[in-house]
PDB file of N, CA and C in Angstrom:
ATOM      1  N   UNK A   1      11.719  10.360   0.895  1.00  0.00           N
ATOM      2  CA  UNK A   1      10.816   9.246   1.029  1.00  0.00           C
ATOM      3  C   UNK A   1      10.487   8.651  -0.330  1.00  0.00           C
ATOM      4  N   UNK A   2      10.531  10.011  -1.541  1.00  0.00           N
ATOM      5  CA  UNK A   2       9.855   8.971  -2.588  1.00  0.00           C
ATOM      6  C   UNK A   2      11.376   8.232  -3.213  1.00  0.00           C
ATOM      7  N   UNK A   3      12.226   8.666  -2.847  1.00  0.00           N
ATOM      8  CA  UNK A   3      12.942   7.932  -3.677  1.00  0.00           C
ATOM      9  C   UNK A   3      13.657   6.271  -2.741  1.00  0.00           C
ATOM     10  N   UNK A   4      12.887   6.519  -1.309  1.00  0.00           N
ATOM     11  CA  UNK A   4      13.110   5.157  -0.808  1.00  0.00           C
ATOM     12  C   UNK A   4      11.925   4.163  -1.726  1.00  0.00           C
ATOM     13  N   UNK A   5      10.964   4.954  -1.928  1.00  0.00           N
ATOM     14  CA  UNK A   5      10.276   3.997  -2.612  1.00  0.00           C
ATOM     15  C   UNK A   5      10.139   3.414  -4.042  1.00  0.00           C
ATOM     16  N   UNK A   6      10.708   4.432  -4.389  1.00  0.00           N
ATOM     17  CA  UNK A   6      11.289   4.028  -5.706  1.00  0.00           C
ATOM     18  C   UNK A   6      12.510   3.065  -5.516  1.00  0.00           C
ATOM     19  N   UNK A   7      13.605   2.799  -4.893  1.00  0.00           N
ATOM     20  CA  UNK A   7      14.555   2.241  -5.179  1.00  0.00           C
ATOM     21  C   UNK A   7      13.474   0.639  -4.160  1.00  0.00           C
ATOM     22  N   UNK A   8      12.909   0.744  -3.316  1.00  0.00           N
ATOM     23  CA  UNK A   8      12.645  -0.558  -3.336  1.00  0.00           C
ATOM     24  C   UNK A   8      11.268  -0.943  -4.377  1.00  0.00           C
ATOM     25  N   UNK A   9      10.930  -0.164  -5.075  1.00  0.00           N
ATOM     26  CA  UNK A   9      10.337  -0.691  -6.227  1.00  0.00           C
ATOM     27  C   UNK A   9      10.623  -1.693  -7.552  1.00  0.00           C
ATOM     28  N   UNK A  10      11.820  -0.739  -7.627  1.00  0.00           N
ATOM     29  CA  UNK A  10      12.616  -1.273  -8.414  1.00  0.00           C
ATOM     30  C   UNK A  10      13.433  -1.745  -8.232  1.00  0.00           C
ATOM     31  N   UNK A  11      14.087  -2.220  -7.290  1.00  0.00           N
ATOM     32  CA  UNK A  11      15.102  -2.858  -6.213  1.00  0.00           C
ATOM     33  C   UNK A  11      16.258  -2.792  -7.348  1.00  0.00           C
ATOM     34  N   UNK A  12      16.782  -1.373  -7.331  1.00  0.00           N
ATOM     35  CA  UNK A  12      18.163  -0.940  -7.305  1.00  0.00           C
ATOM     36  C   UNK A  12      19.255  -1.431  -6.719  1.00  0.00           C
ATOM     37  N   UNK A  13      19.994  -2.098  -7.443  1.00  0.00           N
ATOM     38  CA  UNK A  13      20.985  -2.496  -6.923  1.00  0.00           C
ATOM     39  C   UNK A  13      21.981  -1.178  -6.089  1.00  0.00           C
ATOM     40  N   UNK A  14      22.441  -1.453  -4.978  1.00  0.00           N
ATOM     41  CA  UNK A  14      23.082  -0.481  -4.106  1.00  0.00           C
ATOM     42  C   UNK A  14      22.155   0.707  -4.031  1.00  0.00           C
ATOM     43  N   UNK A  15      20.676   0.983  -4.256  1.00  0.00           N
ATOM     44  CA  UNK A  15      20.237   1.709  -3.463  1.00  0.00           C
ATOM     45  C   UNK A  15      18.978   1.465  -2.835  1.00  0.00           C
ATOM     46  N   UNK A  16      19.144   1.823  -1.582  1.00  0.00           N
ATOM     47  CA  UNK A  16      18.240   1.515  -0.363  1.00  0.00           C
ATOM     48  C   UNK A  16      18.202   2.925   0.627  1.00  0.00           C
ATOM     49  N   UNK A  17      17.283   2.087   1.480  1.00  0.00           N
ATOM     50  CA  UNK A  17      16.564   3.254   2.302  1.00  0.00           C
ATOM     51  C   UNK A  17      17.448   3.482   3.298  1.00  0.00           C
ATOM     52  N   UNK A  18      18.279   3.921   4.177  1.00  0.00           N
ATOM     53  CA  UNK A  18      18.416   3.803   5.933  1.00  0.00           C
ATOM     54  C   UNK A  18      17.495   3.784   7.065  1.00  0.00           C
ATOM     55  N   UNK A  19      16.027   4.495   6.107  1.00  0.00           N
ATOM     56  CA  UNK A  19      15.055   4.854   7.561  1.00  0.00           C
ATOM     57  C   UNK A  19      14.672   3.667   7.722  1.00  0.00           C
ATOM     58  N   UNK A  20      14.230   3.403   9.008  1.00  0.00           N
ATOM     59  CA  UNK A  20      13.716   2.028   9.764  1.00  0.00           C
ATOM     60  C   UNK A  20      12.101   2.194  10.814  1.00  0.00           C
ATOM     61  N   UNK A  21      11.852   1.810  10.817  1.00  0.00           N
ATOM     62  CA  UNK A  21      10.783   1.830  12.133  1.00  0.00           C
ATOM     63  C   UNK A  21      10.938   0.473  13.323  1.00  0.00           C
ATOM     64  N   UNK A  22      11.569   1.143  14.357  1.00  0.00           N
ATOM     65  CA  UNK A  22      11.829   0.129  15.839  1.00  0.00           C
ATOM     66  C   UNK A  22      10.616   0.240  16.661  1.00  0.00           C
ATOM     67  N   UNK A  23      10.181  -1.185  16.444  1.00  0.00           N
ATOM     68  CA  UNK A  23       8.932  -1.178  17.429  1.00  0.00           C
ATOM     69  C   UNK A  23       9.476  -1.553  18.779  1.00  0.00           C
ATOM     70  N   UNK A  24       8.600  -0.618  19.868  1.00  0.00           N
ATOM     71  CA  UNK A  24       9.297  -1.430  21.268  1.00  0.00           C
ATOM     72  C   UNK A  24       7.747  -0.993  22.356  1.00  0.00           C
ATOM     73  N   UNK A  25       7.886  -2.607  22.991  1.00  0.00           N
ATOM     74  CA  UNK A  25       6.795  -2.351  23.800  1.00  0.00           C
ATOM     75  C   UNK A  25       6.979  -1.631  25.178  1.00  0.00           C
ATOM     76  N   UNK A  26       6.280  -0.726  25.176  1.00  0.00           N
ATOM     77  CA  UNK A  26       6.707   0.153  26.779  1.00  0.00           C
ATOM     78  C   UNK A  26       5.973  -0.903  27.818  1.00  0.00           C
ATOM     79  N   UNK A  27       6.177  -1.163  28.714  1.00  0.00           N
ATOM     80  CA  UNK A  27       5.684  -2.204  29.747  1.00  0.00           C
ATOM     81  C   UNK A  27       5.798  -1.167  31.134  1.00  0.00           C
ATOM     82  N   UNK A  28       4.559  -0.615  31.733  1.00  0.00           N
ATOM     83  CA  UNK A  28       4.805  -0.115  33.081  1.00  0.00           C
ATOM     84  C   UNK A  28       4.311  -1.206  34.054  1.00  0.00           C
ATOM     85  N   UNK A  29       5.683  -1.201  34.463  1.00  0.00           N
ATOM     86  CA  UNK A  29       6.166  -2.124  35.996  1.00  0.00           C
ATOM     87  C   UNK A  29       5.889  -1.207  37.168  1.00  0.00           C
ATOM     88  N   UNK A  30       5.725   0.211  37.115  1.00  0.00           N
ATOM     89  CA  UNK A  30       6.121   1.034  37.883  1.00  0.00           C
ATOM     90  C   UNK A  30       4.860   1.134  38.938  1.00  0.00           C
ATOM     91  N   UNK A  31       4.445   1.452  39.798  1.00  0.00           N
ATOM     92  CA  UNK A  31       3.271   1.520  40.625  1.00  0.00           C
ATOM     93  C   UNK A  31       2.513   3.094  40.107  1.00  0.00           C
ATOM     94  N   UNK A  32       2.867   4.075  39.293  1.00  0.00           N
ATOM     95  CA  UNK A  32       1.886   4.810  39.075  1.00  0.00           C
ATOM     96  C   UNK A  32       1.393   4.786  37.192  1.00  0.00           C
ATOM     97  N   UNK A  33       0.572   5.537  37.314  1.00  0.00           N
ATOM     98  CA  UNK A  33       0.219   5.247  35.711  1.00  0.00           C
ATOM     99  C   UNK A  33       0.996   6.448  35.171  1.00  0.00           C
ATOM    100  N   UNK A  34       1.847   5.653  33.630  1.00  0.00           N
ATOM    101  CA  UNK A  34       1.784   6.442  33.231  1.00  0.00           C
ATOM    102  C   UNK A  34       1.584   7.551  31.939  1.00  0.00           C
ATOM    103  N   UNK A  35       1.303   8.581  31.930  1.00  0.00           N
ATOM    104  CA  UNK A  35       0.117   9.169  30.974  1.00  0.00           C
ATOM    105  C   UNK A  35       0.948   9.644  30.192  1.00  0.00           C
ATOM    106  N   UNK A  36       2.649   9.832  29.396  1.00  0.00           N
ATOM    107  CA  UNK A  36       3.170  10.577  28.498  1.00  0.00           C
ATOM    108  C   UNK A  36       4.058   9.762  28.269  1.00  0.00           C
ATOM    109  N   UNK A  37       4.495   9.642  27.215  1.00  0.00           N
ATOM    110  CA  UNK A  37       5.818   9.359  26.576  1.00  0.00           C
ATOM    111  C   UNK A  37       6.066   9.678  25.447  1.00  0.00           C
ATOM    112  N   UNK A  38       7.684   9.926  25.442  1.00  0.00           N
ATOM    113  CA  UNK A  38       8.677  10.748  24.428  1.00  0.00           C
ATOM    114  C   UNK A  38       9.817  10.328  24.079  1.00  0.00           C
ATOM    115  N   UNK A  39      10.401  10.020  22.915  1.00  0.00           N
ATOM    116  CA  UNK A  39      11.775   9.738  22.687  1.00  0.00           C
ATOM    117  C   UNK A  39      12.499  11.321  21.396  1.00  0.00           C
ATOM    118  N   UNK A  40      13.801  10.486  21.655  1.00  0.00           N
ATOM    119  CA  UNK A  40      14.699  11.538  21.039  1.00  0.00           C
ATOM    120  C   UNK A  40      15.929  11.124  20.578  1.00  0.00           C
ATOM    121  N   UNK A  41      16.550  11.235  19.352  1.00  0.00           N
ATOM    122  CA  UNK A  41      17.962  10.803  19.245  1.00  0.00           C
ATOM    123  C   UNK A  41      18.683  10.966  20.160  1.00  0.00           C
ATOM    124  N   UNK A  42      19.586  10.450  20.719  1.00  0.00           N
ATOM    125  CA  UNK A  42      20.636  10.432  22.392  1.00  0.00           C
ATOM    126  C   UNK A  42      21.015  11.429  21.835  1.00  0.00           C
ATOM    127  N   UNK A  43      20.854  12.696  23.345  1.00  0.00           N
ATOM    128  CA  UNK A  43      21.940  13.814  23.588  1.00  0.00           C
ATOM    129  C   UNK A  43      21.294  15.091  22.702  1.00  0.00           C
ATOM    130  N   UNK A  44      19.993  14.804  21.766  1.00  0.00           N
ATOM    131  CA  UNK A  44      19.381  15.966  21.204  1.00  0.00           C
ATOM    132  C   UNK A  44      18.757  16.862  22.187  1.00  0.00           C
ATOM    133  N   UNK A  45      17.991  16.185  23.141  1.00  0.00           N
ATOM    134  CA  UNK A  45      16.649  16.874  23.349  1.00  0.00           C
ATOM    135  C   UNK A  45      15.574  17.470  23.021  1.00  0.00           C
ATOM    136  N   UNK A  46      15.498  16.924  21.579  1.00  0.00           N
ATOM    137  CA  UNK A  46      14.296  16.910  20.742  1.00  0.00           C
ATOM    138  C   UNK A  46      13.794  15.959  20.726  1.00  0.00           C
ATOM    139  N   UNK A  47      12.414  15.749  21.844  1.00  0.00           N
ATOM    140  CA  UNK A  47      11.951  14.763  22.566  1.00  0.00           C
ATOM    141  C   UNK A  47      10.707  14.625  21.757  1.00  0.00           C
ATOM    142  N   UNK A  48      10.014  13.602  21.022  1.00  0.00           N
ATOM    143  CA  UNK A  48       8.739  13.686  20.101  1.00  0.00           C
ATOM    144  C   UNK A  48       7.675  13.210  21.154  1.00  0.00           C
ATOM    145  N   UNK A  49       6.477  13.377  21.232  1.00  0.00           N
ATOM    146  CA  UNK A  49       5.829  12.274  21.836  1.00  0.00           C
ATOM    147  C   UNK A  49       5.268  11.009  21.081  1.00  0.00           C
ATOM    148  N   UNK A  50       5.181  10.174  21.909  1.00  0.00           N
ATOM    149  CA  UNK A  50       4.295   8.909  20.967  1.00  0.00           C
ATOM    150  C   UNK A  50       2.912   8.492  21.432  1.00  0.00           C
ATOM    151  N   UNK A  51       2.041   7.993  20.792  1.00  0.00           N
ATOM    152  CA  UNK A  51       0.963   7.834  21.471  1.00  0.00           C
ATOM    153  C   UNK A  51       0.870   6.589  22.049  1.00  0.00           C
ATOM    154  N   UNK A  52       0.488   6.258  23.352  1.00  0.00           N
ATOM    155  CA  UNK A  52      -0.006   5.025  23.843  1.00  0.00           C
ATOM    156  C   UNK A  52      -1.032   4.827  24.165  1.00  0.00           C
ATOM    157  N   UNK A  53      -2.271   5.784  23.301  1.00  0.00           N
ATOM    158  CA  UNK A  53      -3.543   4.917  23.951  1.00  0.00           C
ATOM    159  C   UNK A  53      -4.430   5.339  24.886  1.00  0.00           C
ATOM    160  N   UNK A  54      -3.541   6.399  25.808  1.00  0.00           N
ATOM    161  CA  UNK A  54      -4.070   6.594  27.030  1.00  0.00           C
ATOM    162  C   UNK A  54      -3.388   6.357  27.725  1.00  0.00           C
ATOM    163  N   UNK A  55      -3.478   6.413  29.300  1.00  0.00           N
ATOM    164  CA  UNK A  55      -2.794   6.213  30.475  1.00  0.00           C
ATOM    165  C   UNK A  55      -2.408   4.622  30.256  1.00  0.00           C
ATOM    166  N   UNK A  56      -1.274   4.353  30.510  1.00  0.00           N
ATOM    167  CA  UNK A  56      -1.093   2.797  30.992  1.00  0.00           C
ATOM    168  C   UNK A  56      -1.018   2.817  32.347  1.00  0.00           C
ATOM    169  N   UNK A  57      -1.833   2.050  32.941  1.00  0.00           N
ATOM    170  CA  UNK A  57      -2.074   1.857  34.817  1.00  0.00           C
ATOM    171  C   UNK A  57      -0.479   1.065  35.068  1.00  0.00           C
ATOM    172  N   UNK A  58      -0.389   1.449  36.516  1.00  0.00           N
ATOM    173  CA  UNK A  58       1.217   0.776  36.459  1.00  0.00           C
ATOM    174  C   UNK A  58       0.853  -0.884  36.994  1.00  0.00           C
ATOM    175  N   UNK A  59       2.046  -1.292  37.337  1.00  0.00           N
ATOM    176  CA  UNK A  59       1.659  -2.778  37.515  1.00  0.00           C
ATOM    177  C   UNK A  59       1.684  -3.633  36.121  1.00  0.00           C
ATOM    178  N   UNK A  60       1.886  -3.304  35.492  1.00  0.00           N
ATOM    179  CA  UNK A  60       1.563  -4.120  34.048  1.00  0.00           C
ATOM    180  C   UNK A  60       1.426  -3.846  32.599  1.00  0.00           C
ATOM    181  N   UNK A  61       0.813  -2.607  32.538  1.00  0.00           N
ATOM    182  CA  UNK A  61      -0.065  -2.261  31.113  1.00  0.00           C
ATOM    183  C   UNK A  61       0.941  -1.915  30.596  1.00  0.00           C
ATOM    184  N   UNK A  62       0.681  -1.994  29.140  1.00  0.00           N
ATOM    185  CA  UNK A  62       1.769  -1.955  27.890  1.00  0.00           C
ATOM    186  C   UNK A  62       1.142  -1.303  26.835  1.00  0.00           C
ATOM    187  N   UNK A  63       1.958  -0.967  26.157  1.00  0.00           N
ATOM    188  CA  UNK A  63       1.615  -0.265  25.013  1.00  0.00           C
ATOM    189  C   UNK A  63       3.223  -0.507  23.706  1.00  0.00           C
ATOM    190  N   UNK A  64       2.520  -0.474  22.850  1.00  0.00           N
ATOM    191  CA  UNK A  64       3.640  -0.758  21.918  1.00  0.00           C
ATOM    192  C   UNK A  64       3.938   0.888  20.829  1.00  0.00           C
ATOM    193  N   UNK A  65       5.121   1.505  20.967  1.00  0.00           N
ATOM    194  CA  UNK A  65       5.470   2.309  19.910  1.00  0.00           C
ATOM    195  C   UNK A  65       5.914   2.482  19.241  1.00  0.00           C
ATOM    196  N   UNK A  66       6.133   3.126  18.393  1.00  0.00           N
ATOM    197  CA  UNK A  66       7.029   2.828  16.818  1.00  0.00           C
ATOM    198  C   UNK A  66       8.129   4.229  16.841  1.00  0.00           C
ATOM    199  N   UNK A  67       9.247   4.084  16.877  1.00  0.00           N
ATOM    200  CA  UNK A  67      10.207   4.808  16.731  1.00  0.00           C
ATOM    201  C   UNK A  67      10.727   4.840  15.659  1.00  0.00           C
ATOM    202  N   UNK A  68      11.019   6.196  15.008  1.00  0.00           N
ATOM    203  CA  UNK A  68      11.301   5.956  13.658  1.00  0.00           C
ATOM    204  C   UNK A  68      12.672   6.473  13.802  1.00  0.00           C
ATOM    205  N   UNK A  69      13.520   5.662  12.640  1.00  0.00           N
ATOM    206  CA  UNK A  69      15.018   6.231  12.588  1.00  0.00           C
ATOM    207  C   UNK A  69      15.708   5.703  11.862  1.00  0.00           C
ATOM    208  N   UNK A  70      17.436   5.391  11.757  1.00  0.00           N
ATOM    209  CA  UNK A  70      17.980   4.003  11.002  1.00  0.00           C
ATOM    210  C   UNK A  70      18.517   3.612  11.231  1.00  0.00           C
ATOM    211  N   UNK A  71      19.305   2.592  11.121  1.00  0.00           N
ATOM    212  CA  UNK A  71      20.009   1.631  11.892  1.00  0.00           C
ATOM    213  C   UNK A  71      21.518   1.791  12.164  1.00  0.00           C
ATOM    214  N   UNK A  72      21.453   3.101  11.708  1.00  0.00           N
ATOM    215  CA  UNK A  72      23.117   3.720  12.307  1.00  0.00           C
ATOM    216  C   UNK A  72      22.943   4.340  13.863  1.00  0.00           C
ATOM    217  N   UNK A  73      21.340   5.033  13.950  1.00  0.00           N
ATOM    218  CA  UNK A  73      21.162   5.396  14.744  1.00  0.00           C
ATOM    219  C   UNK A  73      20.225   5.040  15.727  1.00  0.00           C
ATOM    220  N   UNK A  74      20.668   3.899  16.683  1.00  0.00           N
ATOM    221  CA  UNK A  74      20.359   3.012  17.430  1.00  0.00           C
ATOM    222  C   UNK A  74      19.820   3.830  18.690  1.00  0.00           C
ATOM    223  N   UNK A  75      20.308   5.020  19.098  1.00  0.00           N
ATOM    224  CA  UNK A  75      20.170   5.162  20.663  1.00  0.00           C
ATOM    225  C   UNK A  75      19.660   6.226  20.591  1.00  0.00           C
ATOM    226  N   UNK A  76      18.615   6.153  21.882  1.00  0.00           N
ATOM    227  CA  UNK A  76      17.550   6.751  21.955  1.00  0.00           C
ATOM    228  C   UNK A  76      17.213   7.602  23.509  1.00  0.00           C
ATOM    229  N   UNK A  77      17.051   8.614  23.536  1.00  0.00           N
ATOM    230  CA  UNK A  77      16.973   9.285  25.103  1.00  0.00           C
ATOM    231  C   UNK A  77      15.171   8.942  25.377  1.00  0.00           C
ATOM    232  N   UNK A  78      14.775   8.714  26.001  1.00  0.00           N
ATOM    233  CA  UNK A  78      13.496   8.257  26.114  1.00  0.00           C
ATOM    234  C   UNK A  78      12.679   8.798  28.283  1.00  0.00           C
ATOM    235  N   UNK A  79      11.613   9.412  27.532  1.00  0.00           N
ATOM    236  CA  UNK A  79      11.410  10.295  28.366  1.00  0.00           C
ATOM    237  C   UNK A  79       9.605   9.827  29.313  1.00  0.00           C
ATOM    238  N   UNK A  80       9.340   9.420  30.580  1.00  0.00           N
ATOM    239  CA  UNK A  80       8.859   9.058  30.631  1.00  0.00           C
ATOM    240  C   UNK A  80       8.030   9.719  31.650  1.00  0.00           C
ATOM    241  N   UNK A  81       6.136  10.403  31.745  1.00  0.00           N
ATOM    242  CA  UNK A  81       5.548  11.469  32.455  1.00  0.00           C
ATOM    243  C   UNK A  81       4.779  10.112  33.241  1.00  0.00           C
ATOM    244  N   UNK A  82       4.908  10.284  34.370  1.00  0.00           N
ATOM    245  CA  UNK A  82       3.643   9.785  35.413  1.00  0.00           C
ATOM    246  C   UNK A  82       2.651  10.407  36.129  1.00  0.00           C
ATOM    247  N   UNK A  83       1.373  10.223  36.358  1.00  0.00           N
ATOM    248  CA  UNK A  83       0.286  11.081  36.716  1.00  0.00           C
ATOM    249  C   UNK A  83       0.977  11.823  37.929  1.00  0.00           C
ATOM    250  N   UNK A  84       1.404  10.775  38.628  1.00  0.00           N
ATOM    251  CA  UNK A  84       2.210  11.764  40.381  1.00  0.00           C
ATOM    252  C   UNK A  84       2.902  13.084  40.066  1.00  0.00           C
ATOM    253  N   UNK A  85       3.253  13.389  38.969  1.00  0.00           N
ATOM    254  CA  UNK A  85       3.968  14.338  38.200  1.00  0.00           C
ATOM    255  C   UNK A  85       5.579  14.385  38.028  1.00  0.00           C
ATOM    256  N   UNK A  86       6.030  12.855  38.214  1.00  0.00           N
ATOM    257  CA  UNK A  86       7.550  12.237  37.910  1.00  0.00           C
ATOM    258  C   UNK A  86       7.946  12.108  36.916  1.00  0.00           C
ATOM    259  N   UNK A  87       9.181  12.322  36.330  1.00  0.00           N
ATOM    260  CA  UNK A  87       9.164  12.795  34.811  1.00  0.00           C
ATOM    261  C   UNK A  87      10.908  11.604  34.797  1.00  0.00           C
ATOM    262  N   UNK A  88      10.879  10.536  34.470  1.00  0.00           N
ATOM    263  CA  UNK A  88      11.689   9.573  34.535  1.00  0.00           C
ATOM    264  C   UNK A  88      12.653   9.931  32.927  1.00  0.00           C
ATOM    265  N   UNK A  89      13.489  10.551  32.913  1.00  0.00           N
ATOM    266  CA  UNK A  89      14.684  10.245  31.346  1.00  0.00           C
ATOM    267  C   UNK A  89      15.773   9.408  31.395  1.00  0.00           C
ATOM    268  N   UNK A  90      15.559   8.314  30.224  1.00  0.00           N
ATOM    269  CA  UNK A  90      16.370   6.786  29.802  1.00  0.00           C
ATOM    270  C   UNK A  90      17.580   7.883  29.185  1.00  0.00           C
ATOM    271  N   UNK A  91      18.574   7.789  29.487  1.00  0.00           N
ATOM    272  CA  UNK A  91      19.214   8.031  28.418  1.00  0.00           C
ATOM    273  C   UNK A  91      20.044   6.796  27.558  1.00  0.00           C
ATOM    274  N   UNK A  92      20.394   7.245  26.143  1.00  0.00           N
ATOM    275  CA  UNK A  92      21.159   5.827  25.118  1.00  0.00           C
ATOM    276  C   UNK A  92      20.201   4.558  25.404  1.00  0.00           C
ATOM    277  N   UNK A  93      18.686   4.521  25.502  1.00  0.00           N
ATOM    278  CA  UNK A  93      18.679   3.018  25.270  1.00  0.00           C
ATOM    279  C   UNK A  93      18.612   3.077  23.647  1.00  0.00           C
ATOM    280  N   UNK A  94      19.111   1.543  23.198  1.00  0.00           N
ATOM    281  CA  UNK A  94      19.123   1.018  22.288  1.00  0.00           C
ATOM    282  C   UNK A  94      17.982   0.390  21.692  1.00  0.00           C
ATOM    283  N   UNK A  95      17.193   1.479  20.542  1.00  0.00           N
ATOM    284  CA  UNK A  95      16.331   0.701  20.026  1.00  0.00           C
ATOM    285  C   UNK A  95      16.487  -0.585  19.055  1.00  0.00           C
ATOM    286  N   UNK A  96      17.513  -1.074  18.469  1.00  0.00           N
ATOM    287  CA  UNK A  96      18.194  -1.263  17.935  1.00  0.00           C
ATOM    288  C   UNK A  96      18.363  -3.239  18.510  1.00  0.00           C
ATOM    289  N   UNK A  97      18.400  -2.652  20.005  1.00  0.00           N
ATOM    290  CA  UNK A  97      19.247  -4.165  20.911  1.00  0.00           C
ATOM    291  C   UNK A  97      18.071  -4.481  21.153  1.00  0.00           C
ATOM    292  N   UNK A  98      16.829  -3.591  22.021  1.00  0.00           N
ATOM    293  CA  UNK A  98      16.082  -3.632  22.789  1.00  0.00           C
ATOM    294  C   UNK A  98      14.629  -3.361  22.292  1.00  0.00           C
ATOM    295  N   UNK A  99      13.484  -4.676  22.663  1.00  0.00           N
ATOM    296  CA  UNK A  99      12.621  -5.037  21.819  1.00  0.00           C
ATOM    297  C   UNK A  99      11.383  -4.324  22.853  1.00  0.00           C
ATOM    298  N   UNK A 100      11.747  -4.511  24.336  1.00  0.00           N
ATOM    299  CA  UNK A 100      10.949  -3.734  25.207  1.00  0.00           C
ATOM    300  C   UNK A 100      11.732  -3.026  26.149  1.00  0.00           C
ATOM    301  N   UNK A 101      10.864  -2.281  26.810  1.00  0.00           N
ATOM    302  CA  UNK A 101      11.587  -1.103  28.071  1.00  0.00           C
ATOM    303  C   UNK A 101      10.669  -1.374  29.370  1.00  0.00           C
ATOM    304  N   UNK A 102      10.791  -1.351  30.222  1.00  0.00           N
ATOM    305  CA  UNK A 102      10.272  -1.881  31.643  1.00  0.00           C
ATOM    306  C   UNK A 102      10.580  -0.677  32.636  1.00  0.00           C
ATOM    307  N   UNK A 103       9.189   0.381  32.618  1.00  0.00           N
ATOM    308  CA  UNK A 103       9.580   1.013  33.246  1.00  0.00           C
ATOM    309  C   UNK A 103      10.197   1.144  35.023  1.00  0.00           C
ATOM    310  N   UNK A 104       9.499   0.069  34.953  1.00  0.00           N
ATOM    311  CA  UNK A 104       9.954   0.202  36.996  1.00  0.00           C
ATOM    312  C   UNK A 104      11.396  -0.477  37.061  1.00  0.00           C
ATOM    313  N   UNK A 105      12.011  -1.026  36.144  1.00  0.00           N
ATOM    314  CA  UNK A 105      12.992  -1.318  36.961  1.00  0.00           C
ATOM    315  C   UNK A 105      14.170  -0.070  36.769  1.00  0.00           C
ATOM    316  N   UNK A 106      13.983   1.017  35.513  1.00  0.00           N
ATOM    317  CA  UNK A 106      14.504   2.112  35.228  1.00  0.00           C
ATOM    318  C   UNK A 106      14.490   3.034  36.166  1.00  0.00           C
ATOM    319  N   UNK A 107      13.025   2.913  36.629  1.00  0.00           N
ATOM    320  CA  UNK A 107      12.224   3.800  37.775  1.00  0.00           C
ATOM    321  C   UNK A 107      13.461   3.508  38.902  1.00  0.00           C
ATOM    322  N   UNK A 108      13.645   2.135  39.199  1.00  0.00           N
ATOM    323  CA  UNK A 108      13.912   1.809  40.755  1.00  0.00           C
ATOM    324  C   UNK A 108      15.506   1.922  40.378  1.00  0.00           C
ATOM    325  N   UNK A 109      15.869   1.509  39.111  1.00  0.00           N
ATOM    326  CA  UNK A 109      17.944   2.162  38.808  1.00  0.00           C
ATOM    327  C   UNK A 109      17.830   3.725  39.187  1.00  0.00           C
ATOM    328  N   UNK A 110      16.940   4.602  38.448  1.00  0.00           N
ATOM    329  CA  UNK A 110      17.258   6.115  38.707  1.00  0.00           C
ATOM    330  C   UNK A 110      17.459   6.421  40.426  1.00  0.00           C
ATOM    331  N   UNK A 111      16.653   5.860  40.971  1.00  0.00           N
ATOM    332  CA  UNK A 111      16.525   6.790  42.541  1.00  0.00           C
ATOM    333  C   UNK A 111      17.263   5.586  43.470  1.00  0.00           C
ATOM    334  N   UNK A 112      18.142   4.481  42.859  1.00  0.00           N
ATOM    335  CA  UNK A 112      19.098   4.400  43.735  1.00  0.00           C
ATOM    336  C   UNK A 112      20.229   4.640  43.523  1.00  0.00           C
ATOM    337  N   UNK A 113      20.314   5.677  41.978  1.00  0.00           N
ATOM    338  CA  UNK A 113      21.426   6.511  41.815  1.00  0.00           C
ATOM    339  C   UNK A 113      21.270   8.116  42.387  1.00  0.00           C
ATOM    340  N   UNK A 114      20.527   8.141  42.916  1.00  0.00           N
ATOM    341  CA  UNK A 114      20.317   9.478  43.656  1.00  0.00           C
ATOM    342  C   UNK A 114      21.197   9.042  44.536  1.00  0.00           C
ATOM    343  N   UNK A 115      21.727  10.621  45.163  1.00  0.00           N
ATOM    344  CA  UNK A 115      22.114  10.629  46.001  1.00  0.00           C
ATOM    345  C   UNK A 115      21.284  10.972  47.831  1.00  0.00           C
ATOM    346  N   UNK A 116      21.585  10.189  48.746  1.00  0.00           N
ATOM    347  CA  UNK A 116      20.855  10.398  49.895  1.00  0.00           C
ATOM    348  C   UNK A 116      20.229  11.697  50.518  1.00  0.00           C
ATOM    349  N   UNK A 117      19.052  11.930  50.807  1.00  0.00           N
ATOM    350  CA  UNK A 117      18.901  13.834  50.995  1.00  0.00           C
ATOM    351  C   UNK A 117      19.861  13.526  52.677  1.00  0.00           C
ATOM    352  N   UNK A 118      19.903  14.642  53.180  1.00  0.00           N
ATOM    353  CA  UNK A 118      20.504  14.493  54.405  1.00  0.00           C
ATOM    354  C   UNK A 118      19.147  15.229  55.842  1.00  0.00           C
TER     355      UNK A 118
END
């Protein structure tokens, strides 16, 4: 860290930082609230949490988080807790492409990739 700050202090020619901070607003679309969220470099499962504040009620509420990383490493497994006790995982979104995440329509892709119970 100190020497990212040193080289943009002194703005070193050819040396710079890679780390980045990707802001992205979580938006729950989803009908329950929800009270956790976590991301992770794709395919680690070293899931951090982030804070939002509190519960976001579904239907609407947002919260904005800051993902830290660099811009080689765009994709993100992203992990999402709802009070009902539904535990929704994004895998590879792109913090990188993607400025917000919308949980219900993730919500409503996952469980019509389920398969039918019988």
């Amino acid at each position: 860290m100190r020497s990212c700050l040193l080289a943009a202090l002194f703005a070193a020619p050819g040396a710079g930082c890679a780390a980045t901070v990707h802001y992205v607003d979580v938006v729950n679309t989803a009908k329950d609230s929800l009270v956790a969220f976590a991301e992770a470099p794709a395919g680690s499962g070293a899931f951090l949490d982030l804070p939002l504040g509190g519960a976001l009620r579904g239907g609407g509420d947002s919260a904005t988080v800051a993902i830290e990383g660099d811009s080689r490493n765009c994709l993100r497994d992203l992990r999402a807790e709802f009070a009902d006790g539904r535990v929704l995982i994004q895998r590879g979104f792109d913090v990188c492409r993607y400025r917000s995440y919308h949980l219900g329509a993730h919500l409503r892709a996952a469980l019509r990739s389920r398969p039918a119970r019988p």
